[in-house]
N, C-alpha and C. Protein backbone atom coordinates (compact mmCIF):
# COMPACT_ATOMS: atom_id res chain seq x y z
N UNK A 1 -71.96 -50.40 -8.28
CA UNK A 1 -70.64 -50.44 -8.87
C UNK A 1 -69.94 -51.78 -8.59
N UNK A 2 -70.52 -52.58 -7.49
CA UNK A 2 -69.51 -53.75 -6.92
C UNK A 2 -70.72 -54.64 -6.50
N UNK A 3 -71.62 -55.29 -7.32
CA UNK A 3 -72.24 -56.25 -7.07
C UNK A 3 -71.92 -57.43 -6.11
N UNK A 4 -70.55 -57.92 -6.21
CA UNK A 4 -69.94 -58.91 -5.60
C UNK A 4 -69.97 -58.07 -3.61
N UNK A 5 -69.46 -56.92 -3.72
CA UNK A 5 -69.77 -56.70 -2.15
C UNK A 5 -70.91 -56.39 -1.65
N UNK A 6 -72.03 -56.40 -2.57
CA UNK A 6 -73.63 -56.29 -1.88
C UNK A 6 -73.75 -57.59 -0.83
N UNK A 7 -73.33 -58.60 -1.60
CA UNK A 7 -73.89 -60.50 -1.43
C UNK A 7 -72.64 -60.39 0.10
N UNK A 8 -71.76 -59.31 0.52
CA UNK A 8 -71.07 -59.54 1.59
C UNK A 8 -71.22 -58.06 2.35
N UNK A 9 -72.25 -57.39 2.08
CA UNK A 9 -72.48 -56.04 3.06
C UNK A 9 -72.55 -56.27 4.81
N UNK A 10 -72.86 -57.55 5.01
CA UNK A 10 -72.60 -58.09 6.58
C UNK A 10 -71.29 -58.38 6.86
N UNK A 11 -70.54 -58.40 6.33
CA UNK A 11 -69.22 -58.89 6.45
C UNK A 11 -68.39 -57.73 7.08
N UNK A 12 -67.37 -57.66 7.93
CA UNK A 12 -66.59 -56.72 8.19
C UNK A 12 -65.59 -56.64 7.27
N UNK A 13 -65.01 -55.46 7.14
CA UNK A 13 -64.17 -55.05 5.39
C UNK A 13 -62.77 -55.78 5.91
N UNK A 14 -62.07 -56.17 7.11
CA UNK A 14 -61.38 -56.66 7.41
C UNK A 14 -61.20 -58.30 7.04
N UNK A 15 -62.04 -58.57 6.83
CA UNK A 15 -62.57 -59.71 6.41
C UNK A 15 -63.27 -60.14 4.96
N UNK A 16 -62.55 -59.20 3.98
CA UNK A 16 -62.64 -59.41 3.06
C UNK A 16 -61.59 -59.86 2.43
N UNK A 17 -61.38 -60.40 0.70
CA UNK A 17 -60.39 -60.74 0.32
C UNK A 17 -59.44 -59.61 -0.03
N UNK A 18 -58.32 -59.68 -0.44
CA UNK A 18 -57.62 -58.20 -0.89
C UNK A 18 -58.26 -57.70 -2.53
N UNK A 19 -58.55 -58.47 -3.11
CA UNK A 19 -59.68 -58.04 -4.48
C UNK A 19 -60.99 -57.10 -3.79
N UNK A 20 -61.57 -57.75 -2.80
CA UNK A 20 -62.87 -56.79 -1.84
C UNK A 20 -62.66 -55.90 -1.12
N UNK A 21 -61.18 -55.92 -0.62
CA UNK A 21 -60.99 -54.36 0.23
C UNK A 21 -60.65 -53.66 -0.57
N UNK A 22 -60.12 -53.74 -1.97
CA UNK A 22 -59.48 -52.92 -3.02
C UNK A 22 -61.25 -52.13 -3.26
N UNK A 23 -62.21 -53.12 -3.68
CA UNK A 23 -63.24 -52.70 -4.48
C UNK A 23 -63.75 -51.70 -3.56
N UNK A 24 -63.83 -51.98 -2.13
CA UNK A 24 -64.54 -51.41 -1.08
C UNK A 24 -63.66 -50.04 -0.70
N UNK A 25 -62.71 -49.79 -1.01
CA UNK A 25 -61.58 -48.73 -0.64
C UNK A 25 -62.37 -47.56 -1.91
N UNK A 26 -62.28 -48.35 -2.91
CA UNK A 26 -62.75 -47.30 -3.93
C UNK A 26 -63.83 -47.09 -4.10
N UNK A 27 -65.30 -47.96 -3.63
CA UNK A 27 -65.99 -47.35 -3.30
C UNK A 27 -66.51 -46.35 -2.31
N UNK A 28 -65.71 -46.50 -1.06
CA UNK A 28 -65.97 -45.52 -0.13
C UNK A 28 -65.05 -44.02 -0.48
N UNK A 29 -63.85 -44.12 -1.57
CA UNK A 29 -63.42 -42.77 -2.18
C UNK A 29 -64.64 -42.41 -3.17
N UNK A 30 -65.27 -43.09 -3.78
CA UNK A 30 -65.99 -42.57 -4.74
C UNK A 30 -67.77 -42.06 -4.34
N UNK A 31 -67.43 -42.40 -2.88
CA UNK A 31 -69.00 -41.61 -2.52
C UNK A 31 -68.94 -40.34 -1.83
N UNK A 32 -67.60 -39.88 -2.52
CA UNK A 32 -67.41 -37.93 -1.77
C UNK A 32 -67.89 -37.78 -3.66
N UNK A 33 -68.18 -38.32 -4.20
CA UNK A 33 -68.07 -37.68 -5.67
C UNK A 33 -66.26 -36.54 -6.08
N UNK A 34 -65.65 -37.79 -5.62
CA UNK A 34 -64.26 -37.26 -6.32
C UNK A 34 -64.22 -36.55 -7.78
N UNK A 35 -63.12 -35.55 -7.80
CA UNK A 35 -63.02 -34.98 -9.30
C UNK A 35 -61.53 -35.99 -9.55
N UNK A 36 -60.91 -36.20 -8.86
CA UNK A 36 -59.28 -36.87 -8.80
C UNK A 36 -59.47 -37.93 -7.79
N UNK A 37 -59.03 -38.81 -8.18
CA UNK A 37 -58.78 -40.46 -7.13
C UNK A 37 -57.31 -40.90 -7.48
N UNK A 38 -56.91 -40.66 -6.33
CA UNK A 38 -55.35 -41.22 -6.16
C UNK A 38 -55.00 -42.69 -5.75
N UNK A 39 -54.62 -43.21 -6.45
CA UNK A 39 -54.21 -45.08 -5.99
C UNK A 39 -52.65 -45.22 -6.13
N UNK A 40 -53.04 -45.88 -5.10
CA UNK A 40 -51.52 -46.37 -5.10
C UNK A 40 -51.47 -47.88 -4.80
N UNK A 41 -50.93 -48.65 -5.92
CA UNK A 41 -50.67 -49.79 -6.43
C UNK A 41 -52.24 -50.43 -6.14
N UNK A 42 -52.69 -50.51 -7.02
CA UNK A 42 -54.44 -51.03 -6.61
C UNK A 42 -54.69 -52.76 -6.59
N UNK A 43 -53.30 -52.97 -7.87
CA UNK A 43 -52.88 -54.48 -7.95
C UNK A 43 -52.41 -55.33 -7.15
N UNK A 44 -52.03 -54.80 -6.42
CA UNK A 44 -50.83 -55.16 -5.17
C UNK A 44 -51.69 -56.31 -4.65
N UNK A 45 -51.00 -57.65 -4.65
CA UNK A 45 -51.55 -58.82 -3.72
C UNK A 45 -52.68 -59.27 -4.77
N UNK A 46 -52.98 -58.97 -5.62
CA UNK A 46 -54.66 -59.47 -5.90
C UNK A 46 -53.96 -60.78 -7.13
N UNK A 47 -55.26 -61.48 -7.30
CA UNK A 47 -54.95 -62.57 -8.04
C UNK A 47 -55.37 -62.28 -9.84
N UNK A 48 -54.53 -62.70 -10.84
CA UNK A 48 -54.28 -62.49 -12.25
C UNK A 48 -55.81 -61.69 -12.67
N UNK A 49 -56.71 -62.99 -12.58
CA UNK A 49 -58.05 -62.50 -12.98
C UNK A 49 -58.76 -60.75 -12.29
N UNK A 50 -58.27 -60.60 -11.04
CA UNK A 50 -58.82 -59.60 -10.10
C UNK A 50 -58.26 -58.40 -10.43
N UNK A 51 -56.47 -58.34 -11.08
CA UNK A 51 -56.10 -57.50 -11.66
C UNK A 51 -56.52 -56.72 -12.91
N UNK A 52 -56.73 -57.94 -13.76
CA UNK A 52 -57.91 -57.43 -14.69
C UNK A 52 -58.69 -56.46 -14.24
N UNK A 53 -59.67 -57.36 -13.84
CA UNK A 53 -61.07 -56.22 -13.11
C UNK A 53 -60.78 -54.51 -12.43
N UNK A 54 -59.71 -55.27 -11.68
CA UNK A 54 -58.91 -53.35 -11.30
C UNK A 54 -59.25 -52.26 -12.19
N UNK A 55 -58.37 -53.22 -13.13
CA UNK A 55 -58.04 -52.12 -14.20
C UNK A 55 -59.16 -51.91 -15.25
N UNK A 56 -60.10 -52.36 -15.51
CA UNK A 56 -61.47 -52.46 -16.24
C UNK A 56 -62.15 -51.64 -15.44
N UNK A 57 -62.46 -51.57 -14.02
CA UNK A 57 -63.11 -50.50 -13.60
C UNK A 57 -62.25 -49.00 -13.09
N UNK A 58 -60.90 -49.13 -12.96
CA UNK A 58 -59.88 -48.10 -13.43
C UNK A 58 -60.51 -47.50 -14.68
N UNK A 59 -60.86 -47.76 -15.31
CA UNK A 59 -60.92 -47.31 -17.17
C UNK A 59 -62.33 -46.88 -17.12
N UNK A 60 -63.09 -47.48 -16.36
CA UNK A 60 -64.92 -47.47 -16.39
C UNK A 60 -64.69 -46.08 -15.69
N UNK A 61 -63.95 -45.73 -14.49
CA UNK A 61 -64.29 -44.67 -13.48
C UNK A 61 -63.73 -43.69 -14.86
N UNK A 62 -63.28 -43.66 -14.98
CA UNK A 62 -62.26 -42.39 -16.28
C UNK A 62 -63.53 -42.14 -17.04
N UNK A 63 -64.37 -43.22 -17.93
CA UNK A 63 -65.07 -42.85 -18.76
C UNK A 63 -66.34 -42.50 -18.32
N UNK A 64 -66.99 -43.42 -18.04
CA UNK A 64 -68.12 -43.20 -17.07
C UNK A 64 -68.58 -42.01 -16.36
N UNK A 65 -67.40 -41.39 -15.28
CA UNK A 65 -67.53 -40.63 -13.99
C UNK A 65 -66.18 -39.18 -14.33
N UNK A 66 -65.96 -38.93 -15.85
CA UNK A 66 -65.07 -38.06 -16.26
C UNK A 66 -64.10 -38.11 -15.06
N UNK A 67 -63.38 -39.07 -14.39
CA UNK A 67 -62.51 -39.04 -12.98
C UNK A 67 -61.04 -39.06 -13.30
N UNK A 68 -61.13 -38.07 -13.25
CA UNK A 68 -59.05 -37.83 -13.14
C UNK A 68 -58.63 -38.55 -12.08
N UNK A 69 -57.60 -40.26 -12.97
CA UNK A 69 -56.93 -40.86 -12.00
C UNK A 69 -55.76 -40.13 -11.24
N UNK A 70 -54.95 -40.06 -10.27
CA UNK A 70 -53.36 -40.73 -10.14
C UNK A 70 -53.26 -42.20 -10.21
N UNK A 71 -52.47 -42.92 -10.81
CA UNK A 71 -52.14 -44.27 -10.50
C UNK A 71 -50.80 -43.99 -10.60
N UNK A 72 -50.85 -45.01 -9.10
CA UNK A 72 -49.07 -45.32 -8.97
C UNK A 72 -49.05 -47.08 -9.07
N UNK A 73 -48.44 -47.34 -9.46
CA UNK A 73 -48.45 -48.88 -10.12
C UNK A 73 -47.01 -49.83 -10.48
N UNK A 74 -47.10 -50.78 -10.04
CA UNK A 74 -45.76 -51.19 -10.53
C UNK A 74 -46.15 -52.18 -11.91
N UNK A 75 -47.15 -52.60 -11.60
CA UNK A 75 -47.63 -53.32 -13.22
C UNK A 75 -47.44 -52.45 -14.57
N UNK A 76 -45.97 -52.11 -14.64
CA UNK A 76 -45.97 -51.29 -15.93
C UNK A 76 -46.53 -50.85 -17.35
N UNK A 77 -46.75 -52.84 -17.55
CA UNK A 77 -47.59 -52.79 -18.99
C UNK A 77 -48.89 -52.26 -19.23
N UNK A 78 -49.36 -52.97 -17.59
CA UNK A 78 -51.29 -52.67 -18.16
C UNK A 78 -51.20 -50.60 -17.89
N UNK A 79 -50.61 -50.06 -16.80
CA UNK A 79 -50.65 -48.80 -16.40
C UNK A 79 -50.47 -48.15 -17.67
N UNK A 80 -49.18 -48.54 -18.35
CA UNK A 80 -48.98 -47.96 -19.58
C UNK A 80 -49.93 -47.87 -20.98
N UNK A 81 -50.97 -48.68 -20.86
CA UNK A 81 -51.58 -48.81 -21.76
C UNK A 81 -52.80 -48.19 -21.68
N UNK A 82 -53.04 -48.28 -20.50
CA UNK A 82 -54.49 -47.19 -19.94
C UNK A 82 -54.30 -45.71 -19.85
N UNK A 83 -52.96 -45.70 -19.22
CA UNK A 83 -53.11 -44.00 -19.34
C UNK A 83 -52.77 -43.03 -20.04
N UNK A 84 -52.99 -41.93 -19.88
CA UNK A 84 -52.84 -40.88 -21.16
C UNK A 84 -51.54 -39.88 -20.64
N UNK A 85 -51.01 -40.37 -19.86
CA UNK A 85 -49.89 -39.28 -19.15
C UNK A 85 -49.18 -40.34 -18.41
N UNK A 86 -48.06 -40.21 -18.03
CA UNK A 86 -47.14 -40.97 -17.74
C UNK A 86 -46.03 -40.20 -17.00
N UNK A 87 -45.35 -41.28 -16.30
CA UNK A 87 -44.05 -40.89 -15.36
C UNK A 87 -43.48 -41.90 -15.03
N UNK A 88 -42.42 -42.01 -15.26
CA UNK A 88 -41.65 -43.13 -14.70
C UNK A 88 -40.49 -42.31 -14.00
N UNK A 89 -40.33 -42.78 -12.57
CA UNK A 89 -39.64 -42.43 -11.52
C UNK A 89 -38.51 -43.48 -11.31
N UNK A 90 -37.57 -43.07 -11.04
CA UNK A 90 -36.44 -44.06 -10.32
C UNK A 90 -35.65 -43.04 -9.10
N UNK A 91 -35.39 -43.71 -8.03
CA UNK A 91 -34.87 -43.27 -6.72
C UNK A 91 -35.46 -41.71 -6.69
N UNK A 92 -36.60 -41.63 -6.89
CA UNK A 92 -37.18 -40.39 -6.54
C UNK A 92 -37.48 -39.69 -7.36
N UNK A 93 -36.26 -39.59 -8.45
CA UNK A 93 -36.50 -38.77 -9.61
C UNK A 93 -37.44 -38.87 -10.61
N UNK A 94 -37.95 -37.99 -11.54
CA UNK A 94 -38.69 -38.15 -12.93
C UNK A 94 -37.65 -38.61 -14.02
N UNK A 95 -37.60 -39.69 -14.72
CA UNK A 95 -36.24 -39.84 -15.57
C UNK A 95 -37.44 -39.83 -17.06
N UNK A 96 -38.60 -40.46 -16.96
CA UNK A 96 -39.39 -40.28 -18.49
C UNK A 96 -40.34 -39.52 -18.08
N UNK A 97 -41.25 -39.06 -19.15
CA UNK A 97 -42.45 -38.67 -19.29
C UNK A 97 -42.86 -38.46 -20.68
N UNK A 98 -44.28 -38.67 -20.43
CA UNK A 98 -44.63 -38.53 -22.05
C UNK A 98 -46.41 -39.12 -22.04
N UNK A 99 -47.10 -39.36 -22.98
CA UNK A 99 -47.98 -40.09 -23.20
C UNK A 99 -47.46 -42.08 -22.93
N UNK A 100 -48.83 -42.26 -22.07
CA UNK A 100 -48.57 -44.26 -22.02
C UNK A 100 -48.06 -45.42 -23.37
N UNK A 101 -48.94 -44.90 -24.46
CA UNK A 101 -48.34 -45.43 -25.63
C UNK A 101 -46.99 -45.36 -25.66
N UNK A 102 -46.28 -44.28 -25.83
CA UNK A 102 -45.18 -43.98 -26.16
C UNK A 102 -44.16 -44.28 -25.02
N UNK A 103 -44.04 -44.44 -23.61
CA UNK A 103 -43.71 -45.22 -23.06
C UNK A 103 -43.66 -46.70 -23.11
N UNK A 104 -44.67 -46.84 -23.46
CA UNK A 104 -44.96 -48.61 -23.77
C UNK A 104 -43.64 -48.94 -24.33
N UNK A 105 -43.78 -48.30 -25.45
CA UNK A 105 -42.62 -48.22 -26.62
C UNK A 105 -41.53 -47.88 -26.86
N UNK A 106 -40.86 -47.48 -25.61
CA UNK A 106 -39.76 -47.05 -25.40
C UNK A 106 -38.45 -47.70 -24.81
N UNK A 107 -37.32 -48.43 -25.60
CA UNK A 107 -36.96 -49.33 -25.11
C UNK A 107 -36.12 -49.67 -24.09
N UNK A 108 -36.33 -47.97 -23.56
CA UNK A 108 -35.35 -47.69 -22.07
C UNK A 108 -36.44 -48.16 -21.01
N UNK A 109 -37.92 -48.09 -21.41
CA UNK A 109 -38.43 -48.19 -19.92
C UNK A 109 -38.62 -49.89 -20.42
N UNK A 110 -38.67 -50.50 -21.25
CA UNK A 110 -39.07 -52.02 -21.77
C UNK A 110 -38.09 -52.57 -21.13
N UNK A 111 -36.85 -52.07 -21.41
CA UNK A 111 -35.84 -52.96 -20.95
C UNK A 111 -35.82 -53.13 -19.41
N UNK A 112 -36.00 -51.97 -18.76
CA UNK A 112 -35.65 -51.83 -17.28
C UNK A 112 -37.03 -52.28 -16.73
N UNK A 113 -37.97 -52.35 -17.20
CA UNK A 113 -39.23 -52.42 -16.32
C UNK A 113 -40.26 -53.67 -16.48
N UNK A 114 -39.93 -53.85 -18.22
CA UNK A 114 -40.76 -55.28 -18.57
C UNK A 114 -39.72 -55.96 -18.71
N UNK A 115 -38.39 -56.43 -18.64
CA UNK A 115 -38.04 -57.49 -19.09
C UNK A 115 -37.57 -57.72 -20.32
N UNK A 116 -37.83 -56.87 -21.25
CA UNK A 116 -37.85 -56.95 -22.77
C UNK A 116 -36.42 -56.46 -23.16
């Protein structure tokens, strides 16, 4: 699943980059053979390109491994576009819900969350 941490299996995970402890976090959840994998902010710290990849193998585990995410995420756009269920929380509360598309598109969460 993570070619890049074979070439560093000597390495202590402490001593990886935050892109390699992300990859290595989810591989060691994904060798109970999860039905649900819960993340929380998986993006956090990683660099433009690495976020990508997150979220490309975010999408691979869904299709691939039928794996019911949680994602908690502050990257609104890409979260919104991947998932099929949605929540947007403020000070605790549920204030949206709906399908990700339709959040995307909604110009209460655009305004407050992308900028738009």
């Amino acid at each position: 699943m993570f070619p890049l941490l074979a070439e560093r299996q000597s390495q202590l995970a402490g001593r990886l980059s935050g892109g390699e402890r992300q990859m290595c976090a989810i591989g060691r959840a994904m060798m109970s053979s999860p039905r649900l994998l819960m993340l929380d902010e998986p993006s956090l710290g990683l660099a433009p390109v690495m976020v990508e990849r997150m979220f490309e193998l975010i999408l691979s585990l869904v299709k691939t491994q039928g794996l019911t995410i949680l994602l908690v995420e502050q990257n609104v756009s890409d979260a919104l576009q991947m998932c099929q269920r949605a929540y947007v929380m403020e000070r605790g509360s549920i204030t949206k819900t709906g399908p990700g598309d339709a959040l995307l598109d909604d110009p209460d969460v655009r305004r407050a969350y992308m900028s738009i």
